[in-house]
Protein backbone atom coordinates (compact mmCIF):
# COMPACT_ATOMS: atom_id res chain seq x y z
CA UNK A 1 57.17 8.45 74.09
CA UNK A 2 58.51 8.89 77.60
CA UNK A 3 55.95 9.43 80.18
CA UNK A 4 52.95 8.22 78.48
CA UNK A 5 50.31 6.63 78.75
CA UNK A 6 49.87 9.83 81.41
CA UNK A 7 48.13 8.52 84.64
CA UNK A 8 45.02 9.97 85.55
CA UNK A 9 42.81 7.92 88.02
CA UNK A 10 39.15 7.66 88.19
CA UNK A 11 37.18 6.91 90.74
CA UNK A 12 35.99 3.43 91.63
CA UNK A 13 38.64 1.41 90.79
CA UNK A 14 41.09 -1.02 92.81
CA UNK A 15 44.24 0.10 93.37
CA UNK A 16 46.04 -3.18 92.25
CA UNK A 17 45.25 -5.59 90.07
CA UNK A 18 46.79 -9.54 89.64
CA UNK A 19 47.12 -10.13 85.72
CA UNK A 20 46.58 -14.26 85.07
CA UNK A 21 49.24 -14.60 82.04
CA UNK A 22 47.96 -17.44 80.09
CA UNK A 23 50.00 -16.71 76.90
CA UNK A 24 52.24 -19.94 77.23
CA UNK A 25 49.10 -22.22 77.43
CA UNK A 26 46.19 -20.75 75.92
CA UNK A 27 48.26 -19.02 73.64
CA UNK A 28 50.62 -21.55 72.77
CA UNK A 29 47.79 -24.48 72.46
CA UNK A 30 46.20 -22.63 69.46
CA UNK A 31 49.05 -22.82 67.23
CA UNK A 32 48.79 -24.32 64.07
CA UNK A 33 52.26 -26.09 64.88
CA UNK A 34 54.15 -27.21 68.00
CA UNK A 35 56.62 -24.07 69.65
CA UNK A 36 59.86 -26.16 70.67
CA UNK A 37 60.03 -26.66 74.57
CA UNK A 38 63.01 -24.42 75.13
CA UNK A 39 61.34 -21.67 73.60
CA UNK A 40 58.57 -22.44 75.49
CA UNK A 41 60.96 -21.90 78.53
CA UNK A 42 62.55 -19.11 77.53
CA UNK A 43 59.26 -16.95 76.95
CA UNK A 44 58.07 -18.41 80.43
CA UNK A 45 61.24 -17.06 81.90
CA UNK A 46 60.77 -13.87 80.04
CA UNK A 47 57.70 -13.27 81.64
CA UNK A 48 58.38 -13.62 84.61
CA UNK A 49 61.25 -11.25 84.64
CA UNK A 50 58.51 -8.49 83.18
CA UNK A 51 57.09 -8.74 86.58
CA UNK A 52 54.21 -10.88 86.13
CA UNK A 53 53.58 -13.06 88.69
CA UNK A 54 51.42 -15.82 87.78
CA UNK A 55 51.41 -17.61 84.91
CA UNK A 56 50.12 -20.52 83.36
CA UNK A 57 52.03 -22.95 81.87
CA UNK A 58 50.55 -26.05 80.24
CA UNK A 59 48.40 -28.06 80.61
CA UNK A 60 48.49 -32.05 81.17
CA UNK A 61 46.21 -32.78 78.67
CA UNK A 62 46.42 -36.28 76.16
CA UNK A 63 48.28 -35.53 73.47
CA UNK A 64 45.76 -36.42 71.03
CA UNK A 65 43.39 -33.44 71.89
CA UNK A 66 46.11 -30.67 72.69
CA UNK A 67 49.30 -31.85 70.77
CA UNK A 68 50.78 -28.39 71.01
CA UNK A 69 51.56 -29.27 74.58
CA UNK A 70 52.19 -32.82 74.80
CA UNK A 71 55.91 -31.99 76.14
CA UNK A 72 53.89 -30.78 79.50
CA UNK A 73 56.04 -33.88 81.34
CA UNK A 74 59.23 -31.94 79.56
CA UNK A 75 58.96 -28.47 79.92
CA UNK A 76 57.59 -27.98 83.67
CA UNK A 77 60.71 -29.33 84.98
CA UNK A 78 62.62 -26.56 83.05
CA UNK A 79 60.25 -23.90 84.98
CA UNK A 80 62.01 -24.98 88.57
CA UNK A 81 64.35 -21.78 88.81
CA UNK A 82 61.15 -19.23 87.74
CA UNK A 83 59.87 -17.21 90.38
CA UNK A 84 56.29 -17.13 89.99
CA UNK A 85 53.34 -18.62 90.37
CA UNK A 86 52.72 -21.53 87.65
CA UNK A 87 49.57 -23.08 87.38
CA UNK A 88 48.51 -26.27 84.92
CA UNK A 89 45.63 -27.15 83.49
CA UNK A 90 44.45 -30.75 84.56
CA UNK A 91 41.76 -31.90 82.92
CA UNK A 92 40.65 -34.98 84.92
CA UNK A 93 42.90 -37.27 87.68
CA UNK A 94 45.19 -38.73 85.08
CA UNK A 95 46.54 -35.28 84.07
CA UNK A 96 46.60 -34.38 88.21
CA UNK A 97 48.55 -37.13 89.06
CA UNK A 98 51.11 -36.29 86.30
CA UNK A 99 50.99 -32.73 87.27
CA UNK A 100 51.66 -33.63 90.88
CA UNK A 101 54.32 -36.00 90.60
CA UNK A 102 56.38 -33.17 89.10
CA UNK A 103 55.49 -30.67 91.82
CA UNK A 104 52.81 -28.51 90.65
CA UNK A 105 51.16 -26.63 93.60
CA UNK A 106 48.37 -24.69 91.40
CA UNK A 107 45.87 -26.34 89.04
CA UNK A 108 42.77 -25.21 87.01
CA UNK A 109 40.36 -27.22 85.66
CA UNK A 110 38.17 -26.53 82.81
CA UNK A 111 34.34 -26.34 82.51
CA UNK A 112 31.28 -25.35 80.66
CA UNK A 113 28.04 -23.31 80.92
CA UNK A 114 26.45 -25.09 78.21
CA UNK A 115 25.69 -28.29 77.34
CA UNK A 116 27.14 -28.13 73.75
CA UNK A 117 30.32 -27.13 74.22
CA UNK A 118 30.70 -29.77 77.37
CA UNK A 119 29.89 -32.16 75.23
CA UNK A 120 32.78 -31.00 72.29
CA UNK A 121 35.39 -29.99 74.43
CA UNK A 122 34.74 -32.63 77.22
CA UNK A 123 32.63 -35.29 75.52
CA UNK A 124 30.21 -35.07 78.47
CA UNK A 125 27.38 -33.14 79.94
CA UNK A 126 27.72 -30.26 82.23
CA UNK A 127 26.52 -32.43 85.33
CA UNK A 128 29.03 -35.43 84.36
CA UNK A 129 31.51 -33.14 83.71
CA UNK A 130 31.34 -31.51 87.39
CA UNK A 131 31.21 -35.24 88.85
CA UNK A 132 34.58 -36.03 86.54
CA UNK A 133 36.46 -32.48 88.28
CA UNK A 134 34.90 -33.32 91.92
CA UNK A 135 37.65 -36.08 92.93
CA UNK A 136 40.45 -33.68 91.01
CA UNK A 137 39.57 -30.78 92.71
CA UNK A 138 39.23 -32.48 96.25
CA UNK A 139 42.49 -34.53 95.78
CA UNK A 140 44.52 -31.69 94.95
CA UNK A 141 43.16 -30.08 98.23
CA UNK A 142 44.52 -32.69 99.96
CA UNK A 143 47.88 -31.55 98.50
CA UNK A 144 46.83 -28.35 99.29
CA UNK A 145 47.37 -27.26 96.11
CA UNK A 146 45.52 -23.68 94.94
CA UNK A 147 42.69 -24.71 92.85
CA UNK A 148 41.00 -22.26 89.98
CA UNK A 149 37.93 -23.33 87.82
CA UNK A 150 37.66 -22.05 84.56
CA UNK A 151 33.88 -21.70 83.17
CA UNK A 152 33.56 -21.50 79.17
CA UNK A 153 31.06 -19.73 77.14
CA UNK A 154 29.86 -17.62 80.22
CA UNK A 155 28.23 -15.26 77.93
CA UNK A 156 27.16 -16.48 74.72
CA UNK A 157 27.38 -20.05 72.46
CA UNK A 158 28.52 -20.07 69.07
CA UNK A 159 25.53 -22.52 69.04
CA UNK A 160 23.27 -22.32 71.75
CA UNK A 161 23.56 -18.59 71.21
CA UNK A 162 22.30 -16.47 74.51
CA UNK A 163 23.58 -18.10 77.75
CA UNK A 164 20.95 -17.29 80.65
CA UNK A 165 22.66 -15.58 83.37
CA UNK A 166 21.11 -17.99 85.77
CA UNK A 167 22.28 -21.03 84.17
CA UNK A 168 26.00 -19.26 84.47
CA UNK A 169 25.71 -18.31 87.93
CA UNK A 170 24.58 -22.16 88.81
CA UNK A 171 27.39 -24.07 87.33
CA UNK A 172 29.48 -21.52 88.42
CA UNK A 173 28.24 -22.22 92.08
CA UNK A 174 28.70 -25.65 91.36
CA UNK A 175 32.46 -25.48 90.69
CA UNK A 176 32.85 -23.38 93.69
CA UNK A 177 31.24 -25.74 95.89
CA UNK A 178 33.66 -28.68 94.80
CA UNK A 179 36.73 -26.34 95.93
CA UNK A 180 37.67 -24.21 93.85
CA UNK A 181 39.84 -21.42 95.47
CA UNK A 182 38.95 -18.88 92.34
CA UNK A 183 36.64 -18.98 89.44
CA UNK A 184 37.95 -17.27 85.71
CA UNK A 185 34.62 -16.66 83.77
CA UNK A 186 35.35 -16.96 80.17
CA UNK A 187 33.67 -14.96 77.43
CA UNK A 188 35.30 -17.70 75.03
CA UNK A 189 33.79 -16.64 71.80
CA UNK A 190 34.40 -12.66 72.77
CA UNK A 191 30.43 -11.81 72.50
CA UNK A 192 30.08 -9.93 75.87
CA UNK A 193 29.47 -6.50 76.76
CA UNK A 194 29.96 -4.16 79.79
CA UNK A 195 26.14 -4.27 80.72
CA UNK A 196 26.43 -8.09 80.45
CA UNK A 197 29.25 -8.18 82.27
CA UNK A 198 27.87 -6.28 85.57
CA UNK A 199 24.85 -8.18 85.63
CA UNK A 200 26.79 -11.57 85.54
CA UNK A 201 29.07 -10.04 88.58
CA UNK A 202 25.89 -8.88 90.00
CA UNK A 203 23.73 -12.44 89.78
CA UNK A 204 27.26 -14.06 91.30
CA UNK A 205 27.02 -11.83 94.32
CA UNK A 206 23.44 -12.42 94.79
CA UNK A 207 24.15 -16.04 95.03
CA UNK A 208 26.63 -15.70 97.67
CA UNK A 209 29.92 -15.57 95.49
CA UNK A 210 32.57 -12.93 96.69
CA UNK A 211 33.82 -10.44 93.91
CA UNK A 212 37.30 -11.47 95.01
CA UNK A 213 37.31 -15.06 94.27
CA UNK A 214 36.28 -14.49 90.69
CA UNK A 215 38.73 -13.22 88.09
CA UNK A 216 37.29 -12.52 84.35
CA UNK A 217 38.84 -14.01 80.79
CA UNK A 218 37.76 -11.90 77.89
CA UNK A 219 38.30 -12.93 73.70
CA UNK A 220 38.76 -9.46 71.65
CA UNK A 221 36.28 -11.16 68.70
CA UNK A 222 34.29 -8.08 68.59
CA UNK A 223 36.80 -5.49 70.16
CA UNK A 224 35.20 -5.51 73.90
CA UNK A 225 37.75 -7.23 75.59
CA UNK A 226 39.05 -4.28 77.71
CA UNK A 227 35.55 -2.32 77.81
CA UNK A 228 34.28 -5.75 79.70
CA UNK A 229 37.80 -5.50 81.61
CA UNK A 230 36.87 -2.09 83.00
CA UNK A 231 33.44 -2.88 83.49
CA UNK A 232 34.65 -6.29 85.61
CA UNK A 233 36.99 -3.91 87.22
CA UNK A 234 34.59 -1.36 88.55
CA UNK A 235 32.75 -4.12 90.15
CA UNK A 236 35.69 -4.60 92.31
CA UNK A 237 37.32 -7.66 90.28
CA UNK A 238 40.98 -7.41 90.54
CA UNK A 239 42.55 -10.66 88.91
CA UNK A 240 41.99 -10.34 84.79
CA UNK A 241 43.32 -12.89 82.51
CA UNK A 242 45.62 -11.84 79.50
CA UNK A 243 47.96 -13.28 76.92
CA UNK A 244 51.12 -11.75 76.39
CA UNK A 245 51.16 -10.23 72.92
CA UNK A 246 47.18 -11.41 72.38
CA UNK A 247 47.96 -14.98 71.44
CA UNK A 248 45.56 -17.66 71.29
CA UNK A 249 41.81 -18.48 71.08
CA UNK A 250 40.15 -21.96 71.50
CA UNK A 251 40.57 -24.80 69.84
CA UNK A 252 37.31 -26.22 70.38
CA UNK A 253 35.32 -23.16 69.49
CA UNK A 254 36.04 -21.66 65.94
CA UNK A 255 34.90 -18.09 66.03
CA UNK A 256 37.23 -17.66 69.16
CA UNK A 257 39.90 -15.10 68.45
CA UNK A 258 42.66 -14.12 70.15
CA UNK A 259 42.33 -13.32 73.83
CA UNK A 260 43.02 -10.01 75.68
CA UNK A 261 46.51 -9.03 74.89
CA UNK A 262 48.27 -8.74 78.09
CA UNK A 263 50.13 -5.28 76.45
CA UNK A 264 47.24 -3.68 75.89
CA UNK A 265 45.57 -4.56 79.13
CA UNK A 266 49.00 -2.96 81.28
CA UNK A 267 48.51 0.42 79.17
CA UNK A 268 45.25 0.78 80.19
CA UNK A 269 45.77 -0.22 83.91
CA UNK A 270 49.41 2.16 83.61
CA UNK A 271 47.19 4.94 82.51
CA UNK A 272 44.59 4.35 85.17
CA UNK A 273 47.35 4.41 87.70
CA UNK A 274 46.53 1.02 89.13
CA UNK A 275 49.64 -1.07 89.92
CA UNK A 276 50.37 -4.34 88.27
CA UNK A 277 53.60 -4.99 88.91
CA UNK A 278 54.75 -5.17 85.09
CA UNK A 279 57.32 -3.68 82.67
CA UNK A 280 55.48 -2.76 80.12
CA UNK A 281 58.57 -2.02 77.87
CA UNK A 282 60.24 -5.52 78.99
CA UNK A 283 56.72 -7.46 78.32
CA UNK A 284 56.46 -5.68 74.76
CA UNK A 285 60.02 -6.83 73.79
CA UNK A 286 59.25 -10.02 75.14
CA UNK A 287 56.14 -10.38 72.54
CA UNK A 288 58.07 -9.04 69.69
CA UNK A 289 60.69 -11.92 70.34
CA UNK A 290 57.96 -14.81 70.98
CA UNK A 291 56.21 -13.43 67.41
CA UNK A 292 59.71 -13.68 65.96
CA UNK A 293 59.77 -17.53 67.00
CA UNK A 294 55.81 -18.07 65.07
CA UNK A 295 56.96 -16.04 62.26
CA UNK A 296 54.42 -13.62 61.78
CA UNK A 297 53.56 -9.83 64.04
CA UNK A 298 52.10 -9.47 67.27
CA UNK A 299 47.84 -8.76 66.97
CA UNK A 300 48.49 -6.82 70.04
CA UNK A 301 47.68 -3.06 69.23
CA UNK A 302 50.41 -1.81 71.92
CA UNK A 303 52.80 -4.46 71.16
CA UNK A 304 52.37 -2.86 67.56
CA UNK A 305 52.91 0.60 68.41
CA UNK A 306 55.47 0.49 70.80
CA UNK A 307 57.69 -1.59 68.66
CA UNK A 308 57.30 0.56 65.52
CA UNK A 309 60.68 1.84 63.94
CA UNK A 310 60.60 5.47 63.34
């Protein structure tokens, strides 16, 4: 099907936008069994060549909570030769020291909006869990390392339920005001909507937060994921988070589904005419190889159809 998706631009919309590949960490850490650390090298390799330009790729976590990337220590040194951008996720200053010592020069830490799921995922409150990231984020400043802050269950708890947009907008400020270079809000159990998703953007603004420091991370749960992406991008947001192929979810949260599926995302930006930067073709094949390594298809609609045999 040469020549589609046929571009047709609307109005309102940034001309280029950064896609935050997260398939080889968020996607990886949600499998039900270990991926081997060369293929873990190879599909980081493969990405890059598609033309993406950042992506993450592990995180230096103890083994005991993420054990699908305990080989962190073993598989960033096997990254040297890519040419992109490759952040980590460090979850406190033990995981930043490891990262560092092996040269990382972009980390992300990890918080919540709500109490309940700080208190799962970090064993802490929100408040204790912002004093834990505060010497991370200010040491790896010092290294001048590029810092992002990932904020959880920005618009809905699978048991708090509703998340007040206020309470969102403060932590968020929070993590901002420790350092953080960007902020990725996370719709982690894939609840939110495009209405929801201005007025988020909108209470961020009013609290002093630029558009361009914040990038958004939608979950396809309920089929929204790229109906929040446009909304986020007619706001002006131009980084989006995506997982090659629509792998991964969240460990810690149980109705999380797979995230945004970087494929499907690139169609939709291709047809829009707004530039990313990425083969779609070579990022499709590159999914239909990684889903040839887990042993089952691709849930990425695009991946699907462009890799159908006639």
């Amino acid at each position: 099907m040469s020549g589609l998706p046929m571009t047709v631009p609307a109005p309102g919309l940034p001309p280029r936008v950064r896609i935050h590949e997260v398939g080889a960490r968020d996607g990886l850490q949600n499998e039900k069994s270990a991926v081997p650390t060369e293929v873990k090298a190879e599909f980081v390799r493969r990405l890059a060549a598609a033309g993406l330009t950042t992506i993450e790729a592990t995180s230096f976590v103890h083994p005991k909570w993420v054990p699908q990337l305990a080989d962190a220590e073993q598989l960033f040194p096997l990254l040297a030769d890519v040419e992109a951008d490759l952040p980590v996720l460090v979850p406190n200053e033990r995981g930043l020291d490891r990262a560092l010592a092996l040269g990382a020069t972009r980390i992300a830490v990890f918080g919540s909006a709500t109490e309940t799921f700080a208190s799962r995922n970090l064993n802490r409150t929100v408040a204790e869990s912002l004093a834990m990231f505060e010497p991370v984020v200010a040491r790896a400043k010092q290294e001048k390392a590029h810092v992002r802050g990932y904020l959880s269950m920005c618009f809905g708890d699978p048991w708090e339920g509703p998340v007040p947009i206020p309470q969102v907008v403060s932590v968020a400020a929070s993590l901002l005001d420790l350092g953080c270079d960007e902020l990725s809000l996370g719709d982690t159990i894939g609840v939110a909507t495009p209405g929801h998703v201005r007025e988020l953007l909108t209470g961020l603004n009013e609290r002093g937060v630029a558009t361009d420091r914040i990038g958004v991370h939608f979950h396809d749960t309920y089929g929204q994921a790229l109906s929040n992406t446009l909304a986020a991008l007619q706001h002006g947001v131009t980084t989006v988070d995506a997982s090659a192929g629509g792998l991964g979810g969240c460990p810690y949260a149980k109705s999380a589904t797979g995230n945004l599926a970087t494929e499907d995302l690139v169609w939709m930006l291709d047809g829009l005419g707004i530039e990313t930067g990425v083969d779609l073709a070579a990022l499709t094949a590159t999914s239909v190889w990684m889903a040839e390594q887990l042993g089952r298809p691709s849930p990425s609609r695009t991946v699907r159809a462009l890799s159908h045999k006639e």
